[in-house]
Every structure is written in structure tokens, then in C-alpha cells.
Protein backbone atom coordinates (compact mmCIF):
# COMPACT_ATOMS: atom_id res chain seq x y z
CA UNK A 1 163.80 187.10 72.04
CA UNK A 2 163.65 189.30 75.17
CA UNK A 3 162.34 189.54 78.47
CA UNK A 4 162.72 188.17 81.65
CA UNK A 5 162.35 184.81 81.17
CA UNK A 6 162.52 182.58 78.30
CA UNK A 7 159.45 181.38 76.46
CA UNK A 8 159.60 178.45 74.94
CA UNK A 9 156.55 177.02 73.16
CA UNK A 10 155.02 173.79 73.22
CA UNK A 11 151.61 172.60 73.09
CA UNK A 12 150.74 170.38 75.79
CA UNK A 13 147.24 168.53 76.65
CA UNK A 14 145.78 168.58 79.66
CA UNK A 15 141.77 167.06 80.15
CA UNK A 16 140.06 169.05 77.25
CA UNK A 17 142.50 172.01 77.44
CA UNK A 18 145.64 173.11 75.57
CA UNK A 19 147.74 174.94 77.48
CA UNK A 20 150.90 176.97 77.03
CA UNK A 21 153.88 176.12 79.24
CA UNK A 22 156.76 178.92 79.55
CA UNK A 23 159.65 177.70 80.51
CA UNK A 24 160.91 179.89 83.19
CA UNK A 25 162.36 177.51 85.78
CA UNK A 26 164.51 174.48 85.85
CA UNK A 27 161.36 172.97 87.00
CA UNK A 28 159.77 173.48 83.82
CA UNK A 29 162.13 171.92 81.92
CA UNK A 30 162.55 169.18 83.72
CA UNK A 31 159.34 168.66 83.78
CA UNK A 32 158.84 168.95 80.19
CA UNK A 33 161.44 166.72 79.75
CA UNK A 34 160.16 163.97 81.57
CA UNK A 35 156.22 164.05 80.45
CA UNK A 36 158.48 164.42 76.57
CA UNK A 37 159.83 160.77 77.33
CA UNK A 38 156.47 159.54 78.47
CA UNK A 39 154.40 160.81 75.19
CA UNK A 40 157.15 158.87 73.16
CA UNK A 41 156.64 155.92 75.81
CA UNK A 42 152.89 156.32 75.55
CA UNK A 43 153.05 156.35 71.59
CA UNK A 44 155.62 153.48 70.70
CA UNK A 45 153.62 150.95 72.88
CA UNK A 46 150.79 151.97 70.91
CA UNK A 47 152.36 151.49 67.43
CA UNK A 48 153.61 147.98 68.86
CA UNK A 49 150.67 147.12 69.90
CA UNK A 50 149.24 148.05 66.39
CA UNK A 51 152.10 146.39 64.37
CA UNK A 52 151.78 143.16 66.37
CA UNK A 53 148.33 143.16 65.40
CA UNK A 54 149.14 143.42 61.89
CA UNK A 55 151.64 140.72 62.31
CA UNK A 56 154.20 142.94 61.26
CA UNK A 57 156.56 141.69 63.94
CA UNK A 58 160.05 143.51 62.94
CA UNK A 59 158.49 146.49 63.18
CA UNK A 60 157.04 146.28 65.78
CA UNK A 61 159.78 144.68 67.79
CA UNK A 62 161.78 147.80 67.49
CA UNK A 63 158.81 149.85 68.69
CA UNK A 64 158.92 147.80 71.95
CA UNK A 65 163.07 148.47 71.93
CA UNK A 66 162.52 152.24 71.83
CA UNK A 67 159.72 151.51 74.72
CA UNK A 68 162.35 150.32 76.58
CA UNK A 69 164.97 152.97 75.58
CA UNK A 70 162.43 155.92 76.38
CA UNK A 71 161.35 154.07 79.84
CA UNK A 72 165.41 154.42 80.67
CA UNK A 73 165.42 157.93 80.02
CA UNK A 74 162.48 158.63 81.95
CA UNK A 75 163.82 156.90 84.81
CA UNK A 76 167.69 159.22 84.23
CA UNK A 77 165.22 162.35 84.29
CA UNK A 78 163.25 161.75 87.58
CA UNK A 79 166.71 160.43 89.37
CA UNK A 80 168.62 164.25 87.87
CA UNK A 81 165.60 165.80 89.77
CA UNK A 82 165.74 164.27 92.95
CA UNK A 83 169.75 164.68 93.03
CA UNK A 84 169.58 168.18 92.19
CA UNK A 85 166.62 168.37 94.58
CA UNK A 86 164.14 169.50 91.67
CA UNK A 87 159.93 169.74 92.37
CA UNK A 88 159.13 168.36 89.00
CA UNK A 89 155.29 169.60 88.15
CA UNK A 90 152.60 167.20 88.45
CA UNK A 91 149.89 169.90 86.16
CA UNK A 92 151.58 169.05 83.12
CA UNK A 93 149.75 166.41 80.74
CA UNK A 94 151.00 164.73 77.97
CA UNK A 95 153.17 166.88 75.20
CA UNK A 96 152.49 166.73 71.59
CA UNK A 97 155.71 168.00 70.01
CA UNK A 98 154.59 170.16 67.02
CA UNK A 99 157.21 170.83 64.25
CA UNK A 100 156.18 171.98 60.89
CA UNK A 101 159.58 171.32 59.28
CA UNK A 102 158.63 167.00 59.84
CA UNK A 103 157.26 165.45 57.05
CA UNK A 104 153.68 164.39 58.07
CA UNK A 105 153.64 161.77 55.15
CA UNK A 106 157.32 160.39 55.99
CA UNK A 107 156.04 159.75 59.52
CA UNK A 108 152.96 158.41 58.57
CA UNK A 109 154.37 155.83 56.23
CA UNK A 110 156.37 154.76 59.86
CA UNK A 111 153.54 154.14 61.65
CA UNK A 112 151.64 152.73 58.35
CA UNK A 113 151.28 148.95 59.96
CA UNK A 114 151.15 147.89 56.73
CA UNK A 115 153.90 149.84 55.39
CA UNK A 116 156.63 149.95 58.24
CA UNK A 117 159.98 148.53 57.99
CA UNK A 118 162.70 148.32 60.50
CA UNK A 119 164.05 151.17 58.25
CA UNK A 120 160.93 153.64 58.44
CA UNK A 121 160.44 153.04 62.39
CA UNK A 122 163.84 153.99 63.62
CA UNK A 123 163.48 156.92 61.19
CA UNK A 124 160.83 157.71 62.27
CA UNK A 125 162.15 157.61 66.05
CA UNK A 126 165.93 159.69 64.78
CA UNK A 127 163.20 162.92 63.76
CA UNK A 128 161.53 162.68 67.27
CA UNK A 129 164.92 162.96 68.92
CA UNK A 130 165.69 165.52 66.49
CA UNK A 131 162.73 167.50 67.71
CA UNK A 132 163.54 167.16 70.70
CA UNK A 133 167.26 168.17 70.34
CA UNK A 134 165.95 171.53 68.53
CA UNK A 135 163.81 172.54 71.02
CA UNK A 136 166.38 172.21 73.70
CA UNK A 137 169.32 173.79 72.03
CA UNK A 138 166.60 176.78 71.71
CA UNK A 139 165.98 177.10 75.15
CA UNK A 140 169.75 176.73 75.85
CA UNK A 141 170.77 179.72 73.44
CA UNK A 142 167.58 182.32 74.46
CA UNK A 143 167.25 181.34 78.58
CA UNK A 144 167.75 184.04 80.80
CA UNK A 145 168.75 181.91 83.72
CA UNK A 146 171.76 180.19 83.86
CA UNK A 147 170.52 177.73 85.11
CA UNK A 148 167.73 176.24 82.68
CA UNK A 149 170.86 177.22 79.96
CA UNK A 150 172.51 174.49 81.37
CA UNK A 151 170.27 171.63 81.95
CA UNK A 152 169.25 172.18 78.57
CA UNK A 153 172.39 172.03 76.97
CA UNK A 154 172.91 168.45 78.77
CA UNK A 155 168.96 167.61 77.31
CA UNK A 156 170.29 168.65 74.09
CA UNK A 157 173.52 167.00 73.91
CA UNK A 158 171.33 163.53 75.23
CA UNK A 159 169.01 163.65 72.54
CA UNK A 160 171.57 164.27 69.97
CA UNK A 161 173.28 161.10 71.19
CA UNK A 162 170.53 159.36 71.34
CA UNK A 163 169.74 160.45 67.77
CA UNK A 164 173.04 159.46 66.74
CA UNK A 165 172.70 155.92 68.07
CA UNK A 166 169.34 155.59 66.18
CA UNK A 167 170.84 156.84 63.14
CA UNK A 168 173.50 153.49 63.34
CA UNK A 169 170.63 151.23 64.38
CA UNK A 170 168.58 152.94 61.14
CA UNK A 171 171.81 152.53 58.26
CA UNK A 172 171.99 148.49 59.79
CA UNK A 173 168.27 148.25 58.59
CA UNK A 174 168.65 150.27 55.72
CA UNK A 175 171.27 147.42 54.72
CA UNK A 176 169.29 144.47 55.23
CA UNK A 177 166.05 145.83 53.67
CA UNK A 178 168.43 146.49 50.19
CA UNK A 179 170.09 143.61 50.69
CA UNK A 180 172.94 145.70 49.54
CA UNK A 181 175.57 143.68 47.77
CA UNK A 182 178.01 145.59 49.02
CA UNK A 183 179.84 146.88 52.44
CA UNK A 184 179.95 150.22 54.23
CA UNK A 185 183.42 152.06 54.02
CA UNK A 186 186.22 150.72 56.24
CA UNK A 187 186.75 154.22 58.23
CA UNK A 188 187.04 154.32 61.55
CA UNK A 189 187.38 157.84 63.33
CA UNK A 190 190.76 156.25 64.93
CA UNK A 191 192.43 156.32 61.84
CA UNK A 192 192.43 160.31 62.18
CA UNK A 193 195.83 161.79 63.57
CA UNK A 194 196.47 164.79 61.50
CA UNK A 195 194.24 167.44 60.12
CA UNK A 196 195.53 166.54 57.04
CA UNK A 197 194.09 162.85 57.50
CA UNK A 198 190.72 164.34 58.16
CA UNK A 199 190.60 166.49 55.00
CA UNK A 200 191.36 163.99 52.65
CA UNK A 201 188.94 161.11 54.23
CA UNK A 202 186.45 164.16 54.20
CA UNK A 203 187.11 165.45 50.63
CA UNK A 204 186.80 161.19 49.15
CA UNK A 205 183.45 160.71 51.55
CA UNK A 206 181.93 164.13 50.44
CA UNK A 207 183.23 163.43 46.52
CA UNK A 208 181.25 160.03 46.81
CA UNK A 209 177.86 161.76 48.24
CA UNK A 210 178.32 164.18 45.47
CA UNK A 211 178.04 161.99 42.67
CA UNK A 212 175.45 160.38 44.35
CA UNK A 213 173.67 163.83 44.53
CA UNK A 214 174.70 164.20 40.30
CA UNK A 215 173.02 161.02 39.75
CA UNK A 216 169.76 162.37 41.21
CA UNK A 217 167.08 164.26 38.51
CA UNK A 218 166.80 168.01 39.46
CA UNK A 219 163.31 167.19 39.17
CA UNK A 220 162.97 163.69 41.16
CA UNK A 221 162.85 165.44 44.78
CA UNK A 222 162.30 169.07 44.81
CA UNK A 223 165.00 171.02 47.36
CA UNK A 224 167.26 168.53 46.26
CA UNK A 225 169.00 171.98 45.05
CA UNK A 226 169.78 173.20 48.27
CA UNK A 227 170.95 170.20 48.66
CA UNK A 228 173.66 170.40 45.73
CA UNK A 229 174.38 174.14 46.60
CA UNK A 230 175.48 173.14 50.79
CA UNK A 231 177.17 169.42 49.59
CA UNK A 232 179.15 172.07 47.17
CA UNK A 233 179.86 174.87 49.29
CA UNK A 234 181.53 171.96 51.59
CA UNK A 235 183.20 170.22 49.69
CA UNK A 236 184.70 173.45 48.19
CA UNK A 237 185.56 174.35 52.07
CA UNK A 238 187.78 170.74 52.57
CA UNK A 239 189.44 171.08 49.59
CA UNK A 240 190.44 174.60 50.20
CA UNK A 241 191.67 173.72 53.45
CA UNK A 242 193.42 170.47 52.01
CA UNK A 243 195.60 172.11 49.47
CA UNK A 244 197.94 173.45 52.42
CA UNK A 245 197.21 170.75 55.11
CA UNK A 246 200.37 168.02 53.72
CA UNK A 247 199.23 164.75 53.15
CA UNK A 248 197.61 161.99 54.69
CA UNK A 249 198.93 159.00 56.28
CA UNK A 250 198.76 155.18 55.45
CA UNK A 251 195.73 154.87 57.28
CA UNK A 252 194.17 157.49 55.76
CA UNK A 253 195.06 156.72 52.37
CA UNK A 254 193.42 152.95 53.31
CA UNK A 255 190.32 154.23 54.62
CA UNK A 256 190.40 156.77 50.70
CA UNK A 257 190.77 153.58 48.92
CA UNK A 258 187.85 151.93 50.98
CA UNK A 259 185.46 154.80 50.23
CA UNK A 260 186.32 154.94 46.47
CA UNK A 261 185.53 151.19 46.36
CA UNK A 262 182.30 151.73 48.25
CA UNK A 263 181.58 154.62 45.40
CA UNK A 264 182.18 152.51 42.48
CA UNK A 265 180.24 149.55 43.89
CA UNK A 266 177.28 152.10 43.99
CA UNK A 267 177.68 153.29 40.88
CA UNK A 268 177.57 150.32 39.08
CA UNK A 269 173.37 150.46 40.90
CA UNK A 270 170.55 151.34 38.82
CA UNK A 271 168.73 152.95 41.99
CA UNK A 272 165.27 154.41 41.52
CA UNK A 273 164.99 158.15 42.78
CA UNK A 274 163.97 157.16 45.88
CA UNK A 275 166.44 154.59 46.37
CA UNK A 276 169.24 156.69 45.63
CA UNK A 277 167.69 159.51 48.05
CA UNK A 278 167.76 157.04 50.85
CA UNK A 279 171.40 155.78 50.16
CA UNK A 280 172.18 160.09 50.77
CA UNK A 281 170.47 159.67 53.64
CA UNK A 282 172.32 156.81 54.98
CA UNK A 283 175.83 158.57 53.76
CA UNK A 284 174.86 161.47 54.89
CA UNK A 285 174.18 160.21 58.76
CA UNK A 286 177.58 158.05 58.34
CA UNK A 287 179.45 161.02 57.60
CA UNK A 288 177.87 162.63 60.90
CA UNK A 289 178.84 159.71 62.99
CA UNK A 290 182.26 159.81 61.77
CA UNK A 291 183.22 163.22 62.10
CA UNK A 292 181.42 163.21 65.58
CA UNK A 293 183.19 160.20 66.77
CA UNK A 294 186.83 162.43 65.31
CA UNK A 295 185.76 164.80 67.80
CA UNK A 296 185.85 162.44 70.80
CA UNK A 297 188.94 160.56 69.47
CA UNK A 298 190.63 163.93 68.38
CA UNK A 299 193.92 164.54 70.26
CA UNK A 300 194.75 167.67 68.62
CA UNK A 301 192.97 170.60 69.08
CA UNK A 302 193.04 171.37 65.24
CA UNK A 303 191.64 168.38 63.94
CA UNK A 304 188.51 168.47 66.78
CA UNK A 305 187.38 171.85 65.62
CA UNK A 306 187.25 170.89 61.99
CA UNK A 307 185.75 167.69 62.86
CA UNK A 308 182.97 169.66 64.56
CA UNK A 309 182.37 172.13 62.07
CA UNK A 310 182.33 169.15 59.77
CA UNK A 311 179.44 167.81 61.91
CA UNK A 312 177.52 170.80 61.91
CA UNK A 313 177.54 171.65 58.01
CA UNK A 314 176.53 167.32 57.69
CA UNK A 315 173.72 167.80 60.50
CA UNK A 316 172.73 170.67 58.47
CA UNK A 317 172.18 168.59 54.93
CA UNK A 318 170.42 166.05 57.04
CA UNK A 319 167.81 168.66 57.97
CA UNK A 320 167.98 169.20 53.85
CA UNK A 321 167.50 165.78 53.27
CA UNK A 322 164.44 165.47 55.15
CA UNK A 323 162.96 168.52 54.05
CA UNK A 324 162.60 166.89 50.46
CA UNK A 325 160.53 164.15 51.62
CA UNK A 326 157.45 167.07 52.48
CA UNK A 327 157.77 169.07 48.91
């Protein structure tokens, strides 16, 4: 996109009007950022408010958790302005975030008071950070000014942690609404010290996902193919790379042996379609929390860069994943 300014597009109410905001200034996206947090703030006190009324109290006190998680941003956002000595705009009203790749019927089953789980809310919570984190990593690779670049890079990188931690609080629900008779692989991102380590955790945790993926009816999810060609295309990568990368260490080879149990455990489940879709979900966003915790840990240059390139091509199947749910 060119011109003199970047324009990014949201759709924001204000009285009776909708109104375009171009985000030109670090003003406007700071601004943005902060009315962002209080439409989320604004809409989980509502669905509280309407789970509590259903009496559907776990629900809804995890509504009232991400009340107080979205209150702390907006309070991180206005104190970045006034350090950086930022006029935030007071002619902004409250944003509706508009993304046609979200499932309307995923999201509505969240907010469902009769339907919500634990499970469904803080899923429903990981896509609004994710449309958030899109939108910001837009601005950040189209802005003209280097400064709006940056601050949106930092929005982005927030939201993508924030998505992250959502995505841990969502596979600890996901567990207790199975009642899942078994336990998570014993992997821990500090058991990475060679590249070698990371290939072979990455080859046994993708091999697991892709028999999950085999056990799954071409025709029980459409897109699910896309699905099977990026899993493949990845897993073809690792093992490429593997074949001259030595071999792992003990803890490695531990954390293998975990994730094989882990694999025969759940396939010894007869899952329903939708069951087994879910578990790839939950894999999937384990697999990005690893690898994204190897880059942090990572001591060698190496074994960071394939951890985040293995990030990217998981975040990547994620956005798969929940394209299914709409087709």
C-alpha cells in the first residue's frame, strides 16, 4: 500500500455515526489501542453479567478475569502515553473489530450463556487478541513513519503474549472439561541445547499431531486439507533438517519418549470429529508455546531461529485450524 501515510482500517462507532480512522500518527494508534482495550472491557462485563444471570458461574468467572486483565492493559496504555508525552484522542468511540476470517458461530457458541464453558470463553478471548495482534503487525509492516512502526510492533508483540497466555489458561480448561485420562507431554523448552534436540522433539510432537490429523475424516471438517498439506510440508522441513543435525541428548530423548506416550494414550480414544479437532487445537497451541518459549531460552543462535520459524509455520496452522470451524 502507498502513500504518505498508512491507512489502516477499522470501523469505529461514534453517536449514530461510523467513522473511518487512518492511522497516521502515534496518536492514532495509541488511541486506538486504548478505546480497543475498553470495547473488550465494555463487552466481557457484559457477558459476565449475562452468564451470572444464567447461573453459569465458571464461565462467567473467567469473563470477570479477562475484565480485570483488559482493565490492566488499559491502564499500561494511558501510562506509555503520558511517558512518551502522547495527546491520546478523546473523538474516538468505541471500536468494533471486524474480521471476516473469525468464525461468527464459534464465537457465538462463547458467549451462548447456555452453551459456554471455561473452554469456549478463553477461546473465544485467544481470537480477540489474535485480531488484535493482526491488525497491529499490519500497521507495523505498511507505516510510513517510524515511529507508529514501532509502537506497533510493541502492540503486536503484547497481544501475541497475551494470546499466548490465554492459549495455556484455554488447554488447562480444555483438560478438565474432557476429563482427560491422561497427561500433557513432559517437555519443557529447557530441555533444548542443541539444534539437534529441537528437531527431534519437533519431528515426535509434529508425528503425534499428524496422526491425529490421519485419524480425522476428509469429510468431518472441510479445510481440514490445508491442514494436512502445511502439518506435511513441516514435518517434511524437520526431518530434512534432522537427518544432518547429530542426535539428541538424554533430555531430549526423555521428553521423545514422553510425547510418544502422550500419542499412544490418545490413540487408544474413540474421539468424535469434533473432539479430535479440539485435541489439534490444543496440540497445536502447545507446540506454539513450546517453540516460543525455545526462543527465549535459546542460547545458540541456531537453535532460536529454527525455533522461530517453527513458531511461525504452528501460528500459521492455528489460523488453519480455526478457519474450519466457519466452512
Amino acid at each position: 500500500m502507498s502513500g504518505k501515510h498508512f491507512r489502516g482500517r477499522l470501523n469505529v462507532c461514534e453517536t449514530r455515526n461510523m467513522l473511518t480512522i487512518d492511522v497516521q500518527t502515534a496518536s492514532d494508534l495509541m488511541s486506538i489501542a486504548l478505546y480497543a482495550e475498553r470495547e473488550a472491557i465494555r463487552r466481557y462485563i457484559r457477558l459476565a453479567e449475562a452468564m451470572h444471570s444464567y447461573g453459569n458461574q465458571d464461565a462467567a468467572s473467567l469473563f470477570e478475569r479477562m475484565v480485570e486483565e483488559e482493565q490492566e492493559h488499559e491502564r499500561l496504555i494511558k501510562e506509555w502515553a503520558k511517558l512518551e508525552g502522547i495527546q491520546l484522542r478523546t473523538d474516538i468511540g468505541p471500536i468494533k473489530w471486524e474480521d471476516p476470517q473469525v468464525p461468527t458461530d464459534y464465537d457465538s457458541d462463547a458467549v451462548d450463556p447456555a452453551h459456554s464453558t471455561p473452554y469456549r470463553a478463553l477461546a473465544f478471548a485467544v481470537h480477540n487478541e489474535e485480531r488484535a495482534f493482526h491488525f497491529y503487525t499490519y500497521v507495523a509492516a505498511t507505516a510510513d513513519d517510524e515511529t507508529v512502526r514501532e509502537y506497533a510492533e510493541t502492540l503486536a508483540r503484547e497481544e501475541l503474549g497475551h494470546a499466548a497466555l490465554l492459549r495455556a489458561m484455554r488447554r488447562r480448561a480444555w483438560r478438565a472439561e474432557r476429563e482427560a485420562g491422561h497427561e500433557e507431554p513432559d517437555v519443557a523448552p529447557t530441555i533444548i541445547h542443541t539444534l539437534a534436540d529441537l528437531l527431534a522433539v519437533a519431528s515426535s510432537a509434529e508425528r503425534c499431531l499428524a496422526d491425529n490429523l490421519t485419524a480425522l475424516a476428509d469429510d468431518s471438517h472441510p479445510g481440514l486439507e490445508k491442514v494436512r498439506k502445511a502439518a506435511g510440508m513441516m514435518l517434511a522441513g524437520i526431518e530434512a533438517q534432522l537427518k544432518s543435525a547429530g542426535n539428541p541428548g538424554e533430555d531430549a530423548v526423555r521428553a521423545i519418549e514422553s510425547i510418544e506416550n502422550y500419542k499412544s494414550k490418545t490413540a487408544a480414544e474413540n474421539d468424535d470429529p469434533d473432539a479430535l479437532l479440539q485435541r489439534l487445537r490444543a496440540d497445536s497451541d502447545r507446540c506454539f508455546a513450546f517453540y516460543d518459549a525455545v526462543v527465549t531460552h535459546a542460547k545458540d543462535e541456531a537453535v532460536m531461529l529454527a525455533a522461530q520459524k517453527l513458531s511461525e509455520s504452528v501460528l500459521e496452522r492455528i489460523d488453519l485450524l480455526r478457519d474450519t470451524a466457519k466452512t
